[in-house]
PDB file of N, CA and C in Angstrom:
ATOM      1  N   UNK A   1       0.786  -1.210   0.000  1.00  0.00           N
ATOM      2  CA  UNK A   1       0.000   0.000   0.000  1.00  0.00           C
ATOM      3  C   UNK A   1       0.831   1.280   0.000  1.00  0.00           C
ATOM      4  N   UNK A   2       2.206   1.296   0.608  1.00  0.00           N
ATOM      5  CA  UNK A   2       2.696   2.717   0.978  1.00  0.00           C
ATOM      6  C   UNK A   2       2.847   3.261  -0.865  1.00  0.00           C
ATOM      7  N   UNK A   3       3.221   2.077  -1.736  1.00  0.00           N
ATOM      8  CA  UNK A   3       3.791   2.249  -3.036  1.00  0.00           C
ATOM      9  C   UNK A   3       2.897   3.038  -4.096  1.00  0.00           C
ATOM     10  N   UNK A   4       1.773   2.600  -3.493  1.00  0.00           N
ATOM     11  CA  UNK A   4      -0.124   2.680  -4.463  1.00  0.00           C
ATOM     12  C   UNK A   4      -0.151   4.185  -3.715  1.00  0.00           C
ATOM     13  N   UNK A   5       0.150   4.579  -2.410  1.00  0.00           N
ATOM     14  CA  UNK A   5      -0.093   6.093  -2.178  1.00  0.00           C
ATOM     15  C   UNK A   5       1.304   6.749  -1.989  1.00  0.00           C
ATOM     16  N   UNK A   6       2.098   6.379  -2.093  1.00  0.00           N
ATOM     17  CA  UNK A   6       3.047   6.911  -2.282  1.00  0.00           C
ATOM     18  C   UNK A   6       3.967   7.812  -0.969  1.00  0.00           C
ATOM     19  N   UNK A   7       3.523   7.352  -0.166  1.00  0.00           N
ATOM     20  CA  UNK A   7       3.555   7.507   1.341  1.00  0.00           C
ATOM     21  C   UNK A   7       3.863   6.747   2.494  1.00  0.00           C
ATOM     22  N   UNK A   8       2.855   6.695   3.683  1.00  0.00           N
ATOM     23  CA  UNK A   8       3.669   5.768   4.561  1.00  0.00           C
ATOM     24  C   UNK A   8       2.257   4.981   4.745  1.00  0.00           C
ATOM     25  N   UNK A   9       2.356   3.363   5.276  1.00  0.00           N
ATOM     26  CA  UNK A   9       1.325   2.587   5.697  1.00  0.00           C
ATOM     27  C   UNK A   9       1.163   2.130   6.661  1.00  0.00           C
ATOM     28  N   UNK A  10       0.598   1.751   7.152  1.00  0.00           N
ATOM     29  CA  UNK A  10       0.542   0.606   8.952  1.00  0.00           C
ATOM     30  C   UNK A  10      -0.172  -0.171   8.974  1.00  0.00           C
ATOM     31  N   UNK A  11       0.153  -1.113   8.850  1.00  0.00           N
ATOM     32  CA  UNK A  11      -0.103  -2.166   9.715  1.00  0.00           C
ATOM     33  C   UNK A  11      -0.084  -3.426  11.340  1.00  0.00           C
ATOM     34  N   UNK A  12      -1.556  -2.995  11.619  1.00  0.00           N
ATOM     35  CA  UNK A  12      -1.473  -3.946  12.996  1.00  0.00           C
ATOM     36  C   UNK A  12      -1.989  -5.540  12.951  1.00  0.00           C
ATOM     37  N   UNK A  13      -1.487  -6.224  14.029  1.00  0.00           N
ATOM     38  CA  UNK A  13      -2.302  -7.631  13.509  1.00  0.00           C
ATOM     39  C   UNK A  13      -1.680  -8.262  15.109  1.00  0.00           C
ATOM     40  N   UNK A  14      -2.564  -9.280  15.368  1.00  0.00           N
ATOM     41  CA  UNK A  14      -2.099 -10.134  17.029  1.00  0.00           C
ATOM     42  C   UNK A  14      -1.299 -10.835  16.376  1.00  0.00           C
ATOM     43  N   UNK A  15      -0.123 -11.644  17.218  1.00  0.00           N
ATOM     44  CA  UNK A  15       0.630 -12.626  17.234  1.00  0.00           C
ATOM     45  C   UNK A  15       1.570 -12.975  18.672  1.00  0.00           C
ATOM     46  N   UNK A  16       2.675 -13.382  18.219  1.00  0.00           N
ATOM     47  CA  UNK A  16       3.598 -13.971  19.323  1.00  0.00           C
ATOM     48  C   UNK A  16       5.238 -13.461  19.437  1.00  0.00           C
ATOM     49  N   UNK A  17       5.101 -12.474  20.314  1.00  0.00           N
ATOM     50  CA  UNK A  17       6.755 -11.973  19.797  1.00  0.00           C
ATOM     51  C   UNK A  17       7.540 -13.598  20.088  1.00  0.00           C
ATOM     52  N   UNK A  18       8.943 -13.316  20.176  1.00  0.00           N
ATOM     53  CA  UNK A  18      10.264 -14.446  20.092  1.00  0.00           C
ATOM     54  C   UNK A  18       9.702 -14.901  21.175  1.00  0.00           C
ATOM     55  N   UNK A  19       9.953 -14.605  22.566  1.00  0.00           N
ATOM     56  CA  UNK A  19       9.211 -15.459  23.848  1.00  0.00           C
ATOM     57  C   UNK A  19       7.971 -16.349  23.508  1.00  0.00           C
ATOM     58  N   UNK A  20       7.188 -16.186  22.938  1.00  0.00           N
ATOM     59  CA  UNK A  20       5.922 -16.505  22.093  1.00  0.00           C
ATOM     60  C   UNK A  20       4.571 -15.898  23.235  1.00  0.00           C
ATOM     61  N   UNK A  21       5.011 -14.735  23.522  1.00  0.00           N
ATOM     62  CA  UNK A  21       4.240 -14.111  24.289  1.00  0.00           C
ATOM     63  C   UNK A  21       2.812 -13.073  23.402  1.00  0.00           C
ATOM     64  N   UNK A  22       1.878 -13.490  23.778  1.00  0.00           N
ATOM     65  CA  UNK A  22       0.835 -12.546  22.810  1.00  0.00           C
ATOM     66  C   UNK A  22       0.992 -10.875  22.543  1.00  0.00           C
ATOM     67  N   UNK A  23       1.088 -10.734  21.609  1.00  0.00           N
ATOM     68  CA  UNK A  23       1.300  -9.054  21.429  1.00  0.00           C
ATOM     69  C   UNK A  23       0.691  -8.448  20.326  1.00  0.00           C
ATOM     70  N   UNK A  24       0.351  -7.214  20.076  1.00  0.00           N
ATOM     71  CA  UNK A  24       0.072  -6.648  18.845  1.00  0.00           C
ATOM     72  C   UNK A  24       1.050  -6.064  18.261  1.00  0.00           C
ATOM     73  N   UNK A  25       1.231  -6.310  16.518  1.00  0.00           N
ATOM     74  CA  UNK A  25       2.337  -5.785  16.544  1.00  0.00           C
ATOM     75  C   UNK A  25       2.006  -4.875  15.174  1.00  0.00           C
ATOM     76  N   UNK A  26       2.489  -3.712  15.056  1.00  0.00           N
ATOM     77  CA  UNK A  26       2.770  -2.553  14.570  1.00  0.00           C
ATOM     78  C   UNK A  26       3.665  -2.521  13.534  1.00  0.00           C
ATOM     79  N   UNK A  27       3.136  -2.193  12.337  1.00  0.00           N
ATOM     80  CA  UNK A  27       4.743  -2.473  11.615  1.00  0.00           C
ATOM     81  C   UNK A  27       4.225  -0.994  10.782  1.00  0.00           C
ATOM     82  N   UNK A  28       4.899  -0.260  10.502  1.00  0.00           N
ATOM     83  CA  UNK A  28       4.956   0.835   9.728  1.00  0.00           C
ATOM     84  C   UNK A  28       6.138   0.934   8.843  1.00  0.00           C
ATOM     85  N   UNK A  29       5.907   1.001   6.899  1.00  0.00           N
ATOM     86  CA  UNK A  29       6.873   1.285   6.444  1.00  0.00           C
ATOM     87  C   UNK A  29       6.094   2.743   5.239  1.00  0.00           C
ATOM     88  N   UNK A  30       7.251   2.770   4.357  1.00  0.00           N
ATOM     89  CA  UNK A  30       7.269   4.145   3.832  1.00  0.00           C
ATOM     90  C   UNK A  30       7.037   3.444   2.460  1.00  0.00           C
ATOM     91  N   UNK A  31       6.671   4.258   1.369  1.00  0.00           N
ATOM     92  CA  UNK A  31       7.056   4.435  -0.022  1.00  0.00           C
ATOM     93  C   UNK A  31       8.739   4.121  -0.312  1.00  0.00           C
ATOM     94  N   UNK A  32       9.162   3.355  -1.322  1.00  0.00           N
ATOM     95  CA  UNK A  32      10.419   3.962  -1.256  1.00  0.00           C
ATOM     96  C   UNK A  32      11.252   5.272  -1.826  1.00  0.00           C
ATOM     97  N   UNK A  33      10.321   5.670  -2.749  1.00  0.00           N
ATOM     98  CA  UNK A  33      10.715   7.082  -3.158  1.00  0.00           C
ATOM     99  C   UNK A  33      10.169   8.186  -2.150  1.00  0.00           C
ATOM    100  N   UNK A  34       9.616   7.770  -1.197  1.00  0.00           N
ATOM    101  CA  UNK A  34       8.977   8.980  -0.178  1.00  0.00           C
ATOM    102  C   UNK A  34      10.239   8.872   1.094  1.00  0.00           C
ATOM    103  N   UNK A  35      10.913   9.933   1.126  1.00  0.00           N
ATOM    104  CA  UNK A  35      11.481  10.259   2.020  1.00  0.00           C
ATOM    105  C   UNK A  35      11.789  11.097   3.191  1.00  0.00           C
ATOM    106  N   UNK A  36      10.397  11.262   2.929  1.00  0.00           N
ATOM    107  CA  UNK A  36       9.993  12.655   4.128  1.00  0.00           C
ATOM    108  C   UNK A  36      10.067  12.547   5.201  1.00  0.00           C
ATOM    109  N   UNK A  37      10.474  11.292   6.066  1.00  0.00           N
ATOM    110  CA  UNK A  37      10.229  11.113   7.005  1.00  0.00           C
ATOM    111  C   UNK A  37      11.180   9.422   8.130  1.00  0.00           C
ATOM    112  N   UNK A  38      11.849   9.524   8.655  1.00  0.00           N
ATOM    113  CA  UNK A  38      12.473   8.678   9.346  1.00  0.00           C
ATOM    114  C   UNK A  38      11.623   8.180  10.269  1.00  0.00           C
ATOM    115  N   UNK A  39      10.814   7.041  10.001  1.00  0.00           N
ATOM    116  CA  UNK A  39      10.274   5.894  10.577  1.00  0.00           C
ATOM    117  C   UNK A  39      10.263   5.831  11.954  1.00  0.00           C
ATOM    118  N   UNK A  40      11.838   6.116  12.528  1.00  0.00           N
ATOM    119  CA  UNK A  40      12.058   5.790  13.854  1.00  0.00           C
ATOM    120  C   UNK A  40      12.228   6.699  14.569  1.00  0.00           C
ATOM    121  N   UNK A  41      11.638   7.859  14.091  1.00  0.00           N
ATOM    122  CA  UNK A  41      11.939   8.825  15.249  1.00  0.00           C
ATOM    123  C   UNK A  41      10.034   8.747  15.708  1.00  0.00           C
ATOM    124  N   UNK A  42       9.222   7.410  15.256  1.00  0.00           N
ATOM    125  CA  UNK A  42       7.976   7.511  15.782  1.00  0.00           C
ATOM    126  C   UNK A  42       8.507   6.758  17.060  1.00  0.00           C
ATOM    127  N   UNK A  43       9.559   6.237  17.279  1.00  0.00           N
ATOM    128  CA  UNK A  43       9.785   4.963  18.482  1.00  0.00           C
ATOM    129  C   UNK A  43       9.430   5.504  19.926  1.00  0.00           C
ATOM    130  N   UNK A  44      10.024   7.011  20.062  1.00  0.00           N
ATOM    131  CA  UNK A  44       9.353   7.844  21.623  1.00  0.00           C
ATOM    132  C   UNK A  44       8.217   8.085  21.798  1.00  0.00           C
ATOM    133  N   UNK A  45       7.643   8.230  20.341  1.00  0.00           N
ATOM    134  CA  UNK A  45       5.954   8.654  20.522  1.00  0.00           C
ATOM    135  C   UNK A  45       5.178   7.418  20.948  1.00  0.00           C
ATOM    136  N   UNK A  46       5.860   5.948  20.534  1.00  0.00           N
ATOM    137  CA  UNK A  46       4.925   5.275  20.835  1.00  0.00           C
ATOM    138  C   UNK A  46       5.224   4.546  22.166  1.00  0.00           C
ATOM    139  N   UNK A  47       6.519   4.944  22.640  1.00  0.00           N
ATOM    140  CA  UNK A  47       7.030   4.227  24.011  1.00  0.00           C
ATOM    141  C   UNK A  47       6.108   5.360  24.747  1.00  0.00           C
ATOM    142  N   UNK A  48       5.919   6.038  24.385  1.00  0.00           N
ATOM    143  CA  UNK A  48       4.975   7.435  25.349  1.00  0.00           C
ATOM    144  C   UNK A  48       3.819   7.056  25.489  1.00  0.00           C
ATOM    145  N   UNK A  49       3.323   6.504  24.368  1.00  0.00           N
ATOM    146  CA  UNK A  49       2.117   6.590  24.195  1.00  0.00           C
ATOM    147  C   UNK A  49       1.202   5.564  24.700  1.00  0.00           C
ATOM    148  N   UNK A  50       1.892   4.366  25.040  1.00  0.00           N
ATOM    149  CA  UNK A  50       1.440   2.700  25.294  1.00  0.00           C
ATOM    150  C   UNK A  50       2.377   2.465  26.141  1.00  0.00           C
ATOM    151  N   UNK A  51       3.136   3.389  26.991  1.00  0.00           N
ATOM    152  CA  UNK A  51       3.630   3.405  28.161  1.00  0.00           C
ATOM    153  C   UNK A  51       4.441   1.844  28.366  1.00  0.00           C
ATOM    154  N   UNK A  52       3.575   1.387  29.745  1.00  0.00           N
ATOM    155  CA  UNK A  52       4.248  -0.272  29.962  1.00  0.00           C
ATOM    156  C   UNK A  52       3.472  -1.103  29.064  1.00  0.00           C
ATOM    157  N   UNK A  53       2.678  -0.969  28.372  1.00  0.00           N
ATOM    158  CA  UNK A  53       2.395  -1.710  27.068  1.00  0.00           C
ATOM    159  C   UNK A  53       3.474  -2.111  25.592  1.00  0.00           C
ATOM    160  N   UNK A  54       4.382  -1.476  25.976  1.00  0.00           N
ATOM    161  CA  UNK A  54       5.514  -0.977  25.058  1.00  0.00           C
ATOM    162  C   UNK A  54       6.208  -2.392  25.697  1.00  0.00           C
ATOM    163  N   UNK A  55       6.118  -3.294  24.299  1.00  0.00           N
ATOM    164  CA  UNK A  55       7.262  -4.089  24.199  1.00  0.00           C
ATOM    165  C   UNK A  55       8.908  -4.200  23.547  1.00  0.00           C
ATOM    166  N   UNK A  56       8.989  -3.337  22.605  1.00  0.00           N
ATOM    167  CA  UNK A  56      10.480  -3.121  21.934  1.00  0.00           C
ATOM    168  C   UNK A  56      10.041  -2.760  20.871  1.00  0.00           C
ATOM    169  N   UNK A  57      10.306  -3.073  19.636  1.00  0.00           N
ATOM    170  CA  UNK A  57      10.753  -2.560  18.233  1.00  0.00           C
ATOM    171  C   UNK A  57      12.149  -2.040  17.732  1.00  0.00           C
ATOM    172  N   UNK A  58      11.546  -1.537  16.601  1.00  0.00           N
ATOM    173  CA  UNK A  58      12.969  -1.284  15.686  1.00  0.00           C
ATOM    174  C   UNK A  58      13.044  -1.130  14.385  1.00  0.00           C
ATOM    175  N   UNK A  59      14.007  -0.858  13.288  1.00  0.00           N
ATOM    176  CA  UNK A  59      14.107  -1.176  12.266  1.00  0.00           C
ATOM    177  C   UNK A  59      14.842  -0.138  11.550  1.00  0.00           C
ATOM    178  N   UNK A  60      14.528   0.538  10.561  1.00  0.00           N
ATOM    179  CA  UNK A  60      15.207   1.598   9.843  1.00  0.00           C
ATOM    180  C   UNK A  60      14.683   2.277   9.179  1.00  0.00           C
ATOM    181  N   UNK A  61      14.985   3.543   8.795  1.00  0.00           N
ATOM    182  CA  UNK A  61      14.716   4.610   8.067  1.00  0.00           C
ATOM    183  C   UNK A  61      13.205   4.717   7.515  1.00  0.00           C
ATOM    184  N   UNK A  62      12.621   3.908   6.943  1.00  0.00           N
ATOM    185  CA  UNK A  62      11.682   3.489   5.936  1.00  0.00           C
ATOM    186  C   UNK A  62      10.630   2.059   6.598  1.00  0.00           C
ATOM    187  N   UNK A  63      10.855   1.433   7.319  1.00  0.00           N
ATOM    188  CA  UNK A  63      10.346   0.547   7.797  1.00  0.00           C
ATOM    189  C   UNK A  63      10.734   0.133   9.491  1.00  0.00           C
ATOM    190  N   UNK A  64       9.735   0.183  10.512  1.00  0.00           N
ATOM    191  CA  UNK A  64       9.891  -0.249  11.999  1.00  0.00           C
ATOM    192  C   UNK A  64       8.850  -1.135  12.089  1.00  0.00           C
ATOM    193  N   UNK A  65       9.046  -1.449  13.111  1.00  0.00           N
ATOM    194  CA  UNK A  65       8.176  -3.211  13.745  1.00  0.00           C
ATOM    195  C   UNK A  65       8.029  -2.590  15.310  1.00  0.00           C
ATOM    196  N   UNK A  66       7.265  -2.476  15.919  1.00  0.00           N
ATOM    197  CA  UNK A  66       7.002  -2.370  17.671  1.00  0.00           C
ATOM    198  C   UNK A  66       6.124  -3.784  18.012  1.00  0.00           C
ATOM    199  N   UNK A  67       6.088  -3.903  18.872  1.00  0.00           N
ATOM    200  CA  UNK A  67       5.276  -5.005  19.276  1.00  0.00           C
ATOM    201  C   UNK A  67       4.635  -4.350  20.869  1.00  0.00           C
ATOM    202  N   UNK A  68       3.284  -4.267  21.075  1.00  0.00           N
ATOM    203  CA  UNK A  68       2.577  -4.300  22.520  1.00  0.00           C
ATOM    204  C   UNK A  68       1.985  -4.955  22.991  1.00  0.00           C
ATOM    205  N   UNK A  69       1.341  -5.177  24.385  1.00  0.00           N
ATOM    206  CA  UNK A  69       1.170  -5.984  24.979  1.00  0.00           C
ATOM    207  C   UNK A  69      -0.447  -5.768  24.438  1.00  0.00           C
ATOM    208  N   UNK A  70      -1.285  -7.064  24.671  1.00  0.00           N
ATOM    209  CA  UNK A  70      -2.605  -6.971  24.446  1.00  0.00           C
ATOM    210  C   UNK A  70      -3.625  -6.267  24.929  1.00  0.00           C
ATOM    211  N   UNK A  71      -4.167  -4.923  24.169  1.00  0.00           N
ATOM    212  CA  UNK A  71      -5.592  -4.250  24.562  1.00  0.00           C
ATOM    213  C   UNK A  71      -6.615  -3.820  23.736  1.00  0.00           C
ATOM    214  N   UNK A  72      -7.795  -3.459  24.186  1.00  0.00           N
ATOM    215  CA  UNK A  72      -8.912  -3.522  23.399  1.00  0.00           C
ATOM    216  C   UNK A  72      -8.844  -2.612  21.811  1.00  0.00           C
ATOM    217  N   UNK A  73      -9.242  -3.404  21.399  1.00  0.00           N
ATOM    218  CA  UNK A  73      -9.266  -2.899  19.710  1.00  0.00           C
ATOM    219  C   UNK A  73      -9.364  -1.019  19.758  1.00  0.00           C
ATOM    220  N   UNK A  74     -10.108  -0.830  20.347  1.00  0.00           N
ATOM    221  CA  UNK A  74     -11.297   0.536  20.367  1.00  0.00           C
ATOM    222  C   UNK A  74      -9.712   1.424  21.140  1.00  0.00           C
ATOM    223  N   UNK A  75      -8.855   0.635  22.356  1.00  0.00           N
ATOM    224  CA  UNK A  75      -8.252   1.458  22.949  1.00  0.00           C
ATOM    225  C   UNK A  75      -7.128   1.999  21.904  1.00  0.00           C
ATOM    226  N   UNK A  76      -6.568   0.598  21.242  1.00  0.00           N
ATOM    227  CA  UNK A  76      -5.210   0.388  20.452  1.00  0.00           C
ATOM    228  C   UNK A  76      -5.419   1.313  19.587  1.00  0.00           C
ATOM    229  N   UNK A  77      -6.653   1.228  18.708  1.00  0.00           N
ATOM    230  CA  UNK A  77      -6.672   2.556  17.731  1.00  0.00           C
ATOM    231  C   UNK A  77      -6.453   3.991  18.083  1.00  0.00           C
ATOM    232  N   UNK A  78      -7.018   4.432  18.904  1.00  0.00           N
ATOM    233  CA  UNK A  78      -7.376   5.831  19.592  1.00  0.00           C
ATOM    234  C   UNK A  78      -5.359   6.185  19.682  1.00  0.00           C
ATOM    235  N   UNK A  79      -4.484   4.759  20.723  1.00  0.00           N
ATOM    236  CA  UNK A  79      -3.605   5.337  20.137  1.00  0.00           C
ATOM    237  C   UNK A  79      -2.601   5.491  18.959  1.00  0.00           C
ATOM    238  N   UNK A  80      -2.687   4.693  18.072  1.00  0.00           N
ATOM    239  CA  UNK A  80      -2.906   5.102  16.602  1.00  0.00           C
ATOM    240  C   UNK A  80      -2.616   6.164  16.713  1.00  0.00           C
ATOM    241  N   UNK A  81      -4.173   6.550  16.463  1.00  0.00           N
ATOM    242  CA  UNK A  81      -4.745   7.740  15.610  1.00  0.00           C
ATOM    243  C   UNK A  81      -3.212   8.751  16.077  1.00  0.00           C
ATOM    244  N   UNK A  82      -2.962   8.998  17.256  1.00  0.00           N
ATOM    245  CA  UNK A  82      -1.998   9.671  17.603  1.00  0.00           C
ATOM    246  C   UNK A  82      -0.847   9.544  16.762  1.00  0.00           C
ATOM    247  N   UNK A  83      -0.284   8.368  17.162  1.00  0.00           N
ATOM    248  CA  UNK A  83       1.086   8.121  16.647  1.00  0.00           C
ATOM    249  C   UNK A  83       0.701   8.627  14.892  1.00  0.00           C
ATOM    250  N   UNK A  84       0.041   8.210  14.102  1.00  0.00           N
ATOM    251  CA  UNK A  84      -0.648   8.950  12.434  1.00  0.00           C
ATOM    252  C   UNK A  84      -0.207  10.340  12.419  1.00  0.00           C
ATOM    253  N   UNK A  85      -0.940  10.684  13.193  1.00  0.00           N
ATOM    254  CA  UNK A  85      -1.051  12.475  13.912  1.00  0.00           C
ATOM    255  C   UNK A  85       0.824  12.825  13.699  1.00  0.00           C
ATOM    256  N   UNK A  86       1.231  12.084  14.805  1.00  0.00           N
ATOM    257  CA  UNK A  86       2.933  12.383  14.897  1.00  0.00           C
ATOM    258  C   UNK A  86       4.192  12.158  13.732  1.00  0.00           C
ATOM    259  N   UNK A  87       3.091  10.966  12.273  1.00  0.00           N
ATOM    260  CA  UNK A  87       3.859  11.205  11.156  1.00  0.00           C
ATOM    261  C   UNK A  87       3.390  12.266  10.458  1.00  0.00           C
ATOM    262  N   UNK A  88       2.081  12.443  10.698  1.00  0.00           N
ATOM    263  CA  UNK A  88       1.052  13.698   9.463  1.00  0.00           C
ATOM    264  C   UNK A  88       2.158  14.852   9.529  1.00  0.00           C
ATOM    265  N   UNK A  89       2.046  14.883  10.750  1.00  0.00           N
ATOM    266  CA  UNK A  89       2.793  16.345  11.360  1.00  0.00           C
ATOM    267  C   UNK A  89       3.924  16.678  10.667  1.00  0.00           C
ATOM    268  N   UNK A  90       5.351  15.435  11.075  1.00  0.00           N
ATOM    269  CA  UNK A  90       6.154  15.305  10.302  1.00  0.00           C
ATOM    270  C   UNK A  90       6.667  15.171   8.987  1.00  0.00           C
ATOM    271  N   UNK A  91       5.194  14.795   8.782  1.00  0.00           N
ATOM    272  CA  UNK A  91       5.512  14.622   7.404  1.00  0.00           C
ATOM    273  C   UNK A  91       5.021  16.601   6.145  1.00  0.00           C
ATOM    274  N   UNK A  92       4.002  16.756   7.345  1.00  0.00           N
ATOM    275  CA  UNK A  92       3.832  18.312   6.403  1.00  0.00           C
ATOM    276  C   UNK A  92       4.823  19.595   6.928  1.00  0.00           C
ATOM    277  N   UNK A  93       5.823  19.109   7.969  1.00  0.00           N
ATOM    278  CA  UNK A  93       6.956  19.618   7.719  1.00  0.00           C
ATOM    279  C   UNK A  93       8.040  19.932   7.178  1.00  0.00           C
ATOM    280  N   UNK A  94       8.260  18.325   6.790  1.00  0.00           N
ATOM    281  CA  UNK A  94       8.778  18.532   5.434  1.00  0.00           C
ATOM    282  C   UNK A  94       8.492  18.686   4.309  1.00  0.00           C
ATOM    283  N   UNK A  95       7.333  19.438   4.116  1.00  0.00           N
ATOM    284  CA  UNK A  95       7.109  20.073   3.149  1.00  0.00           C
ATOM    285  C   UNK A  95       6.094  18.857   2.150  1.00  0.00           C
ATOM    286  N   UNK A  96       5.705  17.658   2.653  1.00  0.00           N
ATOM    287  CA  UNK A  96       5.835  16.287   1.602  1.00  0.00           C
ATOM    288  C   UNK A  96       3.602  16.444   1.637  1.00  0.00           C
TER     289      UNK A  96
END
């Protein structure tokens, strides 16, 4: 999808981090011609944001992975919508 808009995408979905512990996990990547924006500087917004829900992540420039601990659909979005908010932002800073 990021390629078809030319931008950035997300995807969430349940699974099992390495421990095989239940988590939701977060994966956000970019366009690759869209460079407006470094992926990982969302990593504080979302350790902020999902607090001790915050299991780790990582990745690079264009593509990160977080993983959190399990909560209600309705809650997980709401913080979303935020972390969206914290690329929108970034991203109409740079001008993109």
């Amino acid at each position: 999808l990021p390629e078809e808009t030319g931008k950035v995408g997300v995807v969430c979905y349940h699974g099992k981090n390495a421990e095989g512990k239940d988590c939701i996990f977060i994966k956000i990547r970019r366009a690759v011609d869209f460079s407006g924006v470094d992926l990982r500087t969302g990593e504080d917004k979302i350790k902020e944001l999902f607090g001790d829900l915050y299991m780790g992540g990582g990745g690079h420039a264009g593509a990160v992975s977080f993983r959190v601990h399990l909560l209600e659909e309705k809650e997980l979005l709401a913080r979303l919508e935020n972390v969206i908010d914290f690329f929108n932002t970034a991203i109409e800073s740079n001008g993109n």
